[in-house]
N, C-alpha and C. Protein backbone atom coordinates (compact mmCIF):
# COMPACT_ATOMS: atom_id res chain seq x y z
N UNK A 1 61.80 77.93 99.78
CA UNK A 1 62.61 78.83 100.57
C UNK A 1 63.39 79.75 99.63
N UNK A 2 63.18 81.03 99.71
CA UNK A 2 64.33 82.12 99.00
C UNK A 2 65.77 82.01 99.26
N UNK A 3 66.21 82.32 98.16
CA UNK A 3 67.51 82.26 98.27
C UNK A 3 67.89 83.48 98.75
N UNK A 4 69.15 83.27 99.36
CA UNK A 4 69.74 84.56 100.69
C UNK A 4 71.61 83.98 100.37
N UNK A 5 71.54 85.22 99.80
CA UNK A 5 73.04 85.29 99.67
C UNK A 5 73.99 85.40 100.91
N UNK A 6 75.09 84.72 101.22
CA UNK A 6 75.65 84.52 102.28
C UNK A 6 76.73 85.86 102.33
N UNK A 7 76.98 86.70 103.42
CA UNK A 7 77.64 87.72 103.51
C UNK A 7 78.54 87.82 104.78
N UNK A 8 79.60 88.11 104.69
CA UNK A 8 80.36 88.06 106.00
C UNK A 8 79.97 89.02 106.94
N UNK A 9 80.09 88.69 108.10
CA UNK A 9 79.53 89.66 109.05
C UNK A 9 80.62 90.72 109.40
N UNK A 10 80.17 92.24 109.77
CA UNK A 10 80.83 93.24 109.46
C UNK A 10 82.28 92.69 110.68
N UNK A 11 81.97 92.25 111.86
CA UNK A 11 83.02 92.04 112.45
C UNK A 11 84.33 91.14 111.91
N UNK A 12 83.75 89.97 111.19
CA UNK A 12 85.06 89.35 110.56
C UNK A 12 85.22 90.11 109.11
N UNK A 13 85.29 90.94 108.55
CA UNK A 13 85.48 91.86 107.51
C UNK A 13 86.58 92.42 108.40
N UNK A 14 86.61 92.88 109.75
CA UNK A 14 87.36 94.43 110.50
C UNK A 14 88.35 93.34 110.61
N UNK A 15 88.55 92.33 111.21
CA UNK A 15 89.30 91.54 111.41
C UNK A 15 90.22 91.12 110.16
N UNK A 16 89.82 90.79 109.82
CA UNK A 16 90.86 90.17 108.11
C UNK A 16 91.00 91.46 108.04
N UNK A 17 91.26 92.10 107.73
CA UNK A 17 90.68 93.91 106.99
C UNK A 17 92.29 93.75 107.93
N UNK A 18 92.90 93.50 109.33
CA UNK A 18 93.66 94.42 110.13
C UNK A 18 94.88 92.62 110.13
N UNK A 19 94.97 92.01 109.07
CA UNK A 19 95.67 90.69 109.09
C UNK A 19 96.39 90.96 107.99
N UNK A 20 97.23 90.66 107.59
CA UNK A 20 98.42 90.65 106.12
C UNK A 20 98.25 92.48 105.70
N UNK A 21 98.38 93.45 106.56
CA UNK A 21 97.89 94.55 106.24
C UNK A 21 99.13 95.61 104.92
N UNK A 22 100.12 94.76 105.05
CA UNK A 22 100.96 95.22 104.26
C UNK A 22 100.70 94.73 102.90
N UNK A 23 99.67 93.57 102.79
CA UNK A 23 99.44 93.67 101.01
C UNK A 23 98.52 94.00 100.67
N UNK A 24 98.28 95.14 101.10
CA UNK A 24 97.27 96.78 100.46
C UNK A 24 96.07 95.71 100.28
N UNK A 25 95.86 95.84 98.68
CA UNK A 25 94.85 95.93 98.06
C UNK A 25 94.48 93.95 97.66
N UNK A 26 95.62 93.82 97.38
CA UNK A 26 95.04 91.73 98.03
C UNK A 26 94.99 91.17 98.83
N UNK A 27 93.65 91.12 99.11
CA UNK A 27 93.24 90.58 100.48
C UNK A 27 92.93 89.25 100.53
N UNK A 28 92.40 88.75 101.52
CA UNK A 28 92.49 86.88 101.71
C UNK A 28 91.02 86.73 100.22
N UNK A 29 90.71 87.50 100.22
CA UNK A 29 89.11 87.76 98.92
C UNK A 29 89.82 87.35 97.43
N UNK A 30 90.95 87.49 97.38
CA UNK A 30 91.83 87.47 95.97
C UNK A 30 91.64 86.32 95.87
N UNK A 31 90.93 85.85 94.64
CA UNK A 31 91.52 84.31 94.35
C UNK A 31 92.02 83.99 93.19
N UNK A 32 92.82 85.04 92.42
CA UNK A 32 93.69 84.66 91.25
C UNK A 32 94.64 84.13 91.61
N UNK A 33 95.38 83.78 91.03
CA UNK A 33 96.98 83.26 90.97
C UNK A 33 97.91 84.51 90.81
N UNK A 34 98.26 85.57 91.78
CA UNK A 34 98.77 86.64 91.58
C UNK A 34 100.00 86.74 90.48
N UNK A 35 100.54 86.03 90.53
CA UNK A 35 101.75 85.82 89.80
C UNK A 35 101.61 85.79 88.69
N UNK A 36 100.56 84.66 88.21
CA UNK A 36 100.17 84.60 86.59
C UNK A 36 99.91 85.95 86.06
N UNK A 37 98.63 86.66 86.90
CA UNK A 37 98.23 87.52 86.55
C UNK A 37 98.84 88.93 86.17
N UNK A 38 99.87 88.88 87.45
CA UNK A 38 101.37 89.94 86.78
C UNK A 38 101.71 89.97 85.68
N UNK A 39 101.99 88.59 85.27
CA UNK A 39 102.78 87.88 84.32
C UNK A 39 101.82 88.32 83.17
N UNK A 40 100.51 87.52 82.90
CA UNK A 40 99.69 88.36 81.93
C UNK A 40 99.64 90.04 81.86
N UNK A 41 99.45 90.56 82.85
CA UNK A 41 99.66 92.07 82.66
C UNK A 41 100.96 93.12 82.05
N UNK A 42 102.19 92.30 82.73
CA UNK A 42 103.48 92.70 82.22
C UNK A 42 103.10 91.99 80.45
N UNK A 43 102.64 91.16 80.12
CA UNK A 43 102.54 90.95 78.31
C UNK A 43 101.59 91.92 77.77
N UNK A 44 100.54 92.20 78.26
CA UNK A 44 99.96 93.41 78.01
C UNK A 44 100.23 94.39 78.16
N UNK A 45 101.05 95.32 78.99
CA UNK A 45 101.97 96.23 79.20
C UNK A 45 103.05 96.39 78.04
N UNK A 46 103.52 95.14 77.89
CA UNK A 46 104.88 95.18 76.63
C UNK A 46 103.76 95.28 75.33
N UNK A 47 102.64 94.98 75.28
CA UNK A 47 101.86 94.69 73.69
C UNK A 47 101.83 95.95 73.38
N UNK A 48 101.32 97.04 74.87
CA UNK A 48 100.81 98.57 74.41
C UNK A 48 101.74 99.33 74.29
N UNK A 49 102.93 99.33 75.10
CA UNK A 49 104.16 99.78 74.73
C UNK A 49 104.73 99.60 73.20
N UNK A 50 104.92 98.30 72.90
CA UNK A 50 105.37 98.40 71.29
C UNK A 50 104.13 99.29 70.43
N UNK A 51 102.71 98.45 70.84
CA UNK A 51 101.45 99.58 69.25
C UNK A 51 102.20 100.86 70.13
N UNK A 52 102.26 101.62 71.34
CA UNK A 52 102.85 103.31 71.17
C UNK A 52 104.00 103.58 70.00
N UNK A 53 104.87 103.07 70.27
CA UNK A 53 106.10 102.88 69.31
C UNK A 53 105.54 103.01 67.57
N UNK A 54 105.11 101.67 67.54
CA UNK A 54 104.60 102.08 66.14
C UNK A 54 103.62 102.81 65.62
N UNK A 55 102.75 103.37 66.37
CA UNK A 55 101.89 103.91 65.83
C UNK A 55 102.38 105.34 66.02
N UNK A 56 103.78 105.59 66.78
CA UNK A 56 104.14 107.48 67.19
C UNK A 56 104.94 107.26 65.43
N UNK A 57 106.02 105.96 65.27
CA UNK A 57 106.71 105.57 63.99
C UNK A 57 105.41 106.07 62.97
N UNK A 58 104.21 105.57 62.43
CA UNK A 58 103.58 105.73 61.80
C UNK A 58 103.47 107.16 61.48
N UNK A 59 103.01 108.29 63.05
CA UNK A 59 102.49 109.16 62.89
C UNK A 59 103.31 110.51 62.29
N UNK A 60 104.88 110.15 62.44
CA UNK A 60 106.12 110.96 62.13
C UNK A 60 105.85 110.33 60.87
N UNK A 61 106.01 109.50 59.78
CA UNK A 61 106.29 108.52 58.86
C UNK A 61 105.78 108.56 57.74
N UNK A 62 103.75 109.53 58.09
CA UNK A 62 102.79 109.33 57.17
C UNK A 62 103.20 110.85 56.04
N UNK A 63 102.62 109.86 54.74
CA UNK A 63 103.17 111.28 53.10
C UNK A 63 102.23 110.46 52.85
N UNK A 64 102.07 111.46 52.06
CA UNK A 64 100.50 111.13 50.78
C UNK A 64 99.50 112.18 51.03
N UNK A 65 98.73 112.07 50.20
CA UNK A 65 97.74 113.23 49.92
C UNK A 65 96.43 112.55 51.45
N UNK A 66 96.56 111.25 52.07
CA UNK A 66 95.79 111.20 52.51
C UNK A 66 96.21 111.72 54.23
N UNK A 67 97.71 111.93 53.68
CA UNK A 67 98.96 111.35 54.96
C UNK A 67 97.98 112.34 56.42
N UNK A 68 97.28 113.59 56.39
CA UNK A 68 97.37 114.30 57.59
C UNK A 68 96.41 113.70 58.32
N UNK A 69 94.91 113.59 57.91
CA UNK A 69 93.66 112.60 58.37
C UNK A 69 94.49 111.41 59.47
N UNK A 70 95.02 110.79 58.84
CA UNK A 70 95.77 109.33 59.17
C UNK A 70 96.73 109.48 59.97
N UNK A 71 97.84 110.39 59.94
CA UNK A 71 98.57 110.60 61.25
C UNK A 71 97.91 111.11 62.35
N UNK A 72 96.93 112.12 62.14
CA UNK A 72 96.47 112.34 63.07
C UNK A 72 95.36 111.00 63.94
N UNK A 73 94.76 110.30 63.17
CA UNK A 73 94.63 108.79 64.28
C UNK A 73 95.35 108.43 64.69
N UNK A 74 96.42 108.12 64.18
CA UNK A 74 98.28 107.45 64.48
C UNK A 74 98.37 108.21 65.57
N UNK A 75 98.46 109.22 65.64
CA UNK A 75 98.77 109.47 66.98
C UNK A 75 97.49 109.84 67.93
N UNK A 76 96.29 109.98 67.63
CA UNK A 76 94.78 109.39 69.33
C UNK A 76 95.59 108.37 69.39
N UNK A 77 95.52 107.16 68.66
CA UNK A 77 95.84 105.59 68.78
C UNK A 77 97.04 105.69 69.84
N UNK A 78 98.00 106.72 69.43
CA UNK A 78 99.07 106.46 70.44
C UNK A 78 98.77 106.83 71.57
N UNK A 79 98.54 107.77 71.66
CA UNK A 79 98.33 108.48 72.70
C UNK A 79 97.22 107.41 74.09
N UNK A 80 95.96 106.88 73.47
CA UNK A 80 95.17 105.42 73.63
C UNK A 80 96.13 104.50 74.36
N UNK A 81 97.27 104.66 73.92
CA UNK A 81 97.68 103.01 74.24
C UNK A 81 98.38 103.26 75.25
N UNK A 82 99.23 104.67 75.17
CA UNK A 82 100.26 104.89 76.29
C UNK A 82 99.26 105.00 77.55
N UNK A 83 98.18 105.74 77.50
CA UNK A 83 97.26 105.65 78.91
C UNK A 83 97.03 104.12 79.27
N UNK A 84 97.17 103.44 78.14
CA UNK A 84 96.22 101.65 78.43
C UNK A 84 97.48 101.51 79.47
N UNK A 85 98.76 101.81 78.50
CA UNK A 85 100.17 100.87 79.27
C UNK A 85 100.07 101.33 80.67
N UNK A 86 99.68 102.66 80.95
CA UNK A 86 100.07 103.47 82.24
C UNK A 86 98.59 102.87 83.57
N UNK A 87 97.72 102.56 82.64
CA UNK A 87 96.61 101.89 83.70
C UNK A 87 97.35 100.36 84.50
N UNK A 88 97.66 99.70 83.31
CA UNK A 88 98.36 98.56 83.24
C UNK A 88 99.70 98.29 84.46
N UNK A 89 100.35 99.59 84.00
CA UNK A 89 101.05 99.61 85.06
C UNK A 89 100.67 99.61 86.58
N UNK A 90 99.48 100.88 86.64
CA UNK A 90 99.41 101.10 87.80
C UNK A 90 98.46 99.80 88.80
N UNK A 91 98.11 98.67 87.76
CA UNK A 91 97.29 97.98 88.05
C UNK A 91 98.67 96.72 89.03
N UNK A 92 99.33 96.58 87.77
CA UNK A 92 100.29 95.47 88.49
C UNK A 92 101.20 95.48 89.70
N UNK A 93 101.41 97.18 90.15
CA UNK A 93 102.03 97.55 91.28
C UNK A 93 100.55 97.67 92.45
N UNK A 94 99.60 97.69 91.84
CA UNK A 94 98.56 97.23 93.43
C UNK A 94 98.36 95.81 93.69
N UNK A 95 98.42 94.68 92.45
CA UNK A 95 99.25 93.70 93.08
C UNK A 95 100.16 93.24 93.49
N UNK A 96 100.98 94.17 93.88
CA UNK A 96 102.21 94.16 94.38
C UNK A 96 103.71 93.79 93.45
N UNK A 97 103.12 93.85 92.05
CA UNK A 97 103.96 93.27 91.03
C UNK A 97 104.94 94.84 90.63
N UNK A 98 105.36 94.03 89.84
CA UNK A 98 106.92 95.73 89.20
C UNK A 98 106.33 95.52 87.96
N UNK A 99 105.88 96.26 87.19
CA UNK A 99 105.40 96.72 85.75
C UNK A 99 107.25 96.51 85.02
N UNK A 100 107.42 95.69 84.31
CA UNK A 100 108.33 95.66 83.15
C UNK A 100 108.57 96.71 82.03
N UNK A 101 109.25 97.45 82.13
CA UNK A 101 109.46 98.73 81.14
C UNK A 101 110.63 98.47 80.78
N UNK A 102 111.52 97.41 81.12
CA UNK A 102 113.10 97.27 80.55
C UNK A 102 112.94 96.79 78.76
N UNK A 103 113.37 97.50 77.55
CA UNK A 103 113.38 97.72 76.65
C UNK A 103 113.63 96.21 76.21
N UNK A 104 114.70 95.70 76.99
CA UNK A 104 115.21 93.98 76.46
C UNK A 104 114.02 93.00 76.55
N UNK A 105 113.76 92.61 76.05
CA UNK A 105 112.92 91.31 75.72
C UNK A 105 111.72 92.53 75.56
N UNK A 106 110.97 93.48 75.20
CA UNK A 106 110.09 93.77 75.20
C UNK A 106 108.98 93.24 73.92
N UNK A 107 109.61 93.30 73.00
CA UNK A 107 109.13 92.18 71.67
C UNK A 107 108.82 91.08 71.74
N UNK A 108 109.41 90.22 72.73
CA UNK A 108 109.46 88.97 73.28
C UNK A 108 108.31 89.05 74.25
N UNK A 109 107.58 89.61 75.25
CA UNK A 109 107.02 89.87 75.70
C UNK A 109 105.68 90.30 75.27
N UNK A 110 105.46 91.29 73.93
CA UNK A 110 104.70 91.54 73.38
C UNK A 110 103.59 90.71 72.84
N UNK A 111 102.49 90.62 72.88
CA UNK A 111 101.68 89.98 71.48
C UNK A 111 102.23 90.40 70.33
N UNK A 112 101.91 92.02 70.30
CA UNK A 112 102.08 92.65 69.01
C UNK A 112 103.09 92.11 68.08
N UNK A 113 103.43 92.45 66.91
CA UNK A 113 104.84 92.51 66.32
C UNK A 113 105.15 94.43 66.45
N UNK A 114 106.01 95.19 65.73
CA UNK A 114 106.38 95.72 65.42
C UNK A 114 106.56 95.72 64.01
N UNK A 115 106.04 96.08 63.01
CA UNK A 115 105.97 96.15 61.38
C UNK A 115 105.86 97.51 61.18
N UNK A 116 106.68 98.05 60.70
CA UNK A 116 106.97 99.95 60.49
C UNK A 116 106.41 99.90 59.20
N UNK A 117 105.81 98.70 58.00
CA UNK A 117 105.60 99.46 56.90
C UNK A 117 106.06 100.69 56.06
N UNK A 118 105.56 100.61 54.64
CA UNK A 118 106.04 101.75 53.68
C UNK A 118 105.47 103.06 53.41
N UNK A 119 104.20 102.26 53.05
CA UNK A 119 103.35 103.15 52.73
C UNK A 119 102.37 103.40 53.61
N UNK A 120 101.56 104.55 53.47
CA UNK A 120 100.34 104.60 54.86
C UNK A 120 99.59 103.23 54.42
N UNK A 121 99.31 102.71 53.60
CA UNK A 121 98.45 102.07 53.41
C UNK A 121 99.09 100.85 54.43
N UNK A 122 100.05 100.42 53.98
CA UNK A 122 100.75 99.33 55.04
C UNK A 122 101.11 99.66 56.42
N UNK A 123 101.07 100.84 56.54
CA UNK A 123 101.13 101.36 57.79
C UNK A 123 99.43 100.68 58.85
N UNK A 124 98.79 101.41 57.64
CA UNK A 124 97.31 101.34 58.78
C UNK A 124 96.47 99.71 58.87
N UNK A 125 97.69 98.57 57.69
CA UNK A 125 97.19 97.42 57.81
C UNK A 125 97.91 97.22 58.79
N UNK A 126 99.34 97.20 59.21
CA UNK A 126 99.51 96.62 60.38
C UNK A 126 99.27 97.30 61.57
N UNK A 127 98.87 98.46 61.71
CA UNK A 127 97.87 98.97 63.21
C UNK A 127 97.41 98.02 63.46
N UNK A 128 96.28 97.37 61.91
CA UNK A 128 95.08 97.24 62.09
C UNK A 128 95.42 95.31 62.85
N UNK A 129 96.55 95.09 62.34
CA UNK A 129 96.99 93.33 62.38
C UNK A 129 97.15 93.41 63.25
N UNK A 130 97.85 94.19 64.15
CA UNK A 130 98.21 94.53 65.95
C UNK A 130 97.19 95.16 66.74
N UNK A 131 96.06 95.34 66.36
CA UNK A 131 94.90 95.86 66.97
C UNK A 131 94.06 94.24 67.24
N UNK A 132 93.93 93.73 65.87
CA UNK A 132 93.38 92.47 65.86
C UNK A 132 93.89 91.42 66.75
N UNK A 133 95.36 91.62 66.80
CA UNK A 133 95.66 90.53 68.15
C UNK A 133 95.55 90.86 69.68
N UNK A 134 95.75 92.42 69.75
CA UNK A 134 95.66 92.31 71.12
C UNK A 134 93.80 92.41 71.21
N UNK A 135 92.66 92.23 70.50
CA UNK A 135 91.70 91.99 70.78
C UNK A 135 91.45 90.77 71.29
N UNK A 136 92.26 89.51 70.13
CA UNK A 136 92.31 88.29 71.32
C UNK A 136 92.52 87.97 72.09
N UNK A 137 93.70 88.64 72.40
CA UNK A 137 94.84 88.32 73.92
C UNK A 137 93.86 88.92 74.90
N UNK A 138 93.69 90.19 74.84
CA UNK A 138 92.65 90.88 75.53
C UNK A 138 91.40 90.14 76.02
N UNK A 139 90.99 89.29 75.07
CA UNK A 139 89.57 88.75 75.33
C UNK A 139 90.02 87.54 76.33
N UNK A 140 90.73 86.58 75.61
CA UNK A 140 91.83 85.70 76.17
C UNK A 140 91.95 85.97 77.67
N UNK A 141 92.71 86.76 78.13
CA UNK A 141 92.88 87.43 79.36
C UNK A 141 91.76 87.62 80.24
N UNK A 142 90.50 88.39 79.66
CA UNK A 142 89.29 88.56 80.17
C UNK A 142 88.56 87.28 80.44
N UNK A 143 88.75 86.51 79.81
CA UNK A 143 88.49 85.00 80.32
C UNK A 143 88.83 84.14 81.40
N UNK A 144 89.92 84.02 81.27
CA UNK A 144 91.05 83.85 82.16
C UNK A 144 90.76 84.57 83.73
N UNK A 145 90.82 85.89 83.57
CA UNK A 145 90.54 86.46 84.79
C UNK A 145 89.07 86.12 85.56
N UNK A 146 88.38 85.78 84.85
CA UNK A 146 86.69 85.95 85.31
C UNK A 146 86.32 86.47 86.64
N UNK A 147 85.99 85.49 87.10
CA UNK A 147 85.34 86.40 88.95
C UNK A 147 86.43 86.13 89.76
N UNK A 148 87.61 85.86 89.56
CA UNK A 148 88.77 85.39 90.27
C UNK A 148 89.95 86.83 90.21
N UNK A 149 89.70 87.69 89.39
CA UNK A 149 90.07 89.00 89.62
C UNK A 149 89.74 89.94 88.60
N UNK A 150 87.95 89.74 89.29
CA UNK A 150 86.94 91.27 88.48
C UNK A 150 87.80 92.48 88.26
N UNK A 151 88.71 93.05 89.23
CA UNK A 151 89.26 94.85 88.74
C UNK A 151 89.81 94.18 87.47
N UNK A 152 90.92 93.45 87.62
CA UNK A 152 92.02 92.90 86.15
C UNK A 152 90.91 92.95 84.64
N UNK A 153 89.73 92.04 85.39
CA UNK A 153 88.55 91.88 84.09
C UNK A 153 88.32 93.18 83.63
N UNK A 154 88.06 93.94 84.68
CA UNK A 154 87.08 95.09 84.04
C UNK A 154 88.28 96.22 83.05
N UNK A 155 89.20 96.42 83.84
CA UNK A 155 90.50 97.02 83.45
C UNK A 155 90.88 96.70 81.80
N UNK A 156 90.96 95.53 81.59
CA UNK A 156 90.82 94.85 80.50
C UNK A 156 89.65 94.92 79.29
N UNK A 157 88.30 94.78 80.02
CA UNK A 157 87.29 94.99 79.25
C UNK A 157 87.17 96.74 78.52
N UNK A 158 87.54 97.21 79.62
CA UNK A 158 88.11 99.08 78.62
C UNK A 158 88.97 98.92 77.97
N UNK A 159 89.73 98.45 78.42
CA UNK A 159 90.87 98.62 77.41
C UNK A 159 90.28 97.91 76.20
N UNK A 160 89.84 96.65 76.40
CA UNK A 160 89.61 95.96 75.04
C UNK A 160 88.55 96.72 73.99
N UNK A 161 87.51 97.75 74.75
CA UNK A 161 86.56 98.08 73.87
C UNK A 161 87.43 99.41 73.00
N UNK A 162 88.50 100.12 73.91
CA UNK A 162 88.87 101.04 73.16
C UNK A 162 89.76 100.56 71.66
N UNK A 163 90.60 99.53 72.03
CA UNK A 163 91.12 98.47 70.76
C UNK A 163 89.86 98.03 69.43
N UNK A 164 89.24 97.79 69.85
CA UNK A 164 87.67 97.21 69.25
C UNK A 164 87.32 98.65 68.24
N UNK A 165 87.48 99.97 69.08
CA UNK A 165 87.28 101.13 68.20
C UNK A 165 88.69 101.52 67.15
N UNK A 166 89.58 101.09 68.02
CA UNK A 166 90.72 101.34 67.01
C UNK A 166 90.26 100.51 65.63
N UNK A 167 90.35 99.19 65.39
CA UNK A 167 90.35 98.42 64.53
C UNK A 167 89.01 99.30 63.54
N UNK A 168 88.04 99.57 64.36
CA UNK A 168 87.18 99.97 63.32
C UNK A 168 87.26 101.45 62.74
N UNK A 169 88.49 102.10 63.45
CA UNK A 169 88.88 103.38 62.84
C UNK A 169 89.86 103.15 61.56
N UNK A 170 90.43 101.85 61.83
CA UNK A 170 91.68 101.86 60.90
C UNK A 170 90.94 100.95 59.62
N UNK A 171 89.51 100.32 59.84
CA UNK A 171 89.26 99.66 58.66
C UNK A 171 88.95 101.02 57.85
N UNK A 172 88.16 101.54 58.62
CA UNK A 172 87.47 103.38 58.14
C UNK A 172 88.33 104.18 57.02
N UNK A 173 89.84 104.00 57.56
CA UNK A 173 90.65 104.43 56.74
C UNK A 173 91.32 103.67 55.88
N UNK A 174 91.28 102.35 55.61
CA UNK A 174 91.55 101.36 54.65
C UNK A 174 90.25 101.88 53.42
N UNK A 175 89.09 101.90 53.47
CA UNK A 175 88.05 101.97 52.72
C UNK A 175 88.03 103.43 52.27
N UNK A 176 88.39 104.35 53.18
CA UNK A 176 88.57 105.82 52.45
C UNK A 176 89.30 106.04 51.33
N UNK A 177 90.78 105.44 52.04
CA UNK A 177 91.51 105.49 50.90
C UNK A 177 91.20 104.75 49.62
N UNK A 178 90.19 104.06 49.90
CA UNK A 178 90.22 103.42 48.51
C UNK A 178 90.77 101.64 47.96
């Protein structure tokens, strides 16, 4: 006997569809733990918020003969992250969550660290150390979420591949320089 995927019939779809109608976009279909998942998103929200910070710090910051090449990634990278934070955001207010932007505990909240470095060279190792963690957390997360809240996964999986290019822009410029 073939297998036949089981599908709700269009009438109980209209029905649930017109039940809890005030929580938009989670429907009785949600089966994450909404809360956690806030909770993970607001730490990812605070991770991309601090790399903006340091990497705009970097991009004001960079001298040296290699300094213009390199700020100018310093700031795509920023520019990268502030869209990630702003997806991020807009993701946790369709679960009905409040995106965390209050400055206090935001470090605390973060994966990242914050390391302003001296030189570009230390500059573009710790991009590169704060690129490398939120690849785990990221992956971490993408795990975590699996078929229990695919948008969060997929949301995540961009974001994570654009991180994935960062790291290999900033090794690019570790080896240029020399």
């Amino acid at each position: 006997m073939a297998y036949q995927p089981v599908i709700t019939d269009t009438k109980s779809w209209r029905e649930r569809a017109r039940q809890h109608i005030e929580n938009g976009a989670v429907t009785e279909g949600y089966k994450a733990d909404r809360e956690t998942v806030v909770k993970l998103l607001n730490e990812a929200l605070a991770t991309e918020i601090v790399c903006v910070l340091r990497y705009k710090r970097h991009y004001f910051m960079a001298t040296g003969i290699h300094a213009e090449g390199v700020a100018a990634e310093f700031l795509e990278h920023a520019n990268d992250e502030q869209g990630h934070a702003d997806q991020l955001a807009q993701r946790i207010v369709q679960l009905q969550g409040e995106p965390n932007f209050n400055p206090e505990g935001l470090l605390m909240r973060s994966h990242a660290e914050y390391v302003e470095g001296t030189t570009l060279t230390d500059m573009i190792k710790e991009d590169l150390v704060a690129e490398r963690i939120a690849i785990d957390s990221y992956r971490e997360m993408i795990q975590y979420f699996g078929n229990e809240d695919p948008t969060s996964r997929r949301l995540l999986e961009g974001i994570l591949a654009v991180e994935e290019e960062h790291a290999d822009d900033l090794v690019s410029l570790l080896e240029n320089m020399g």
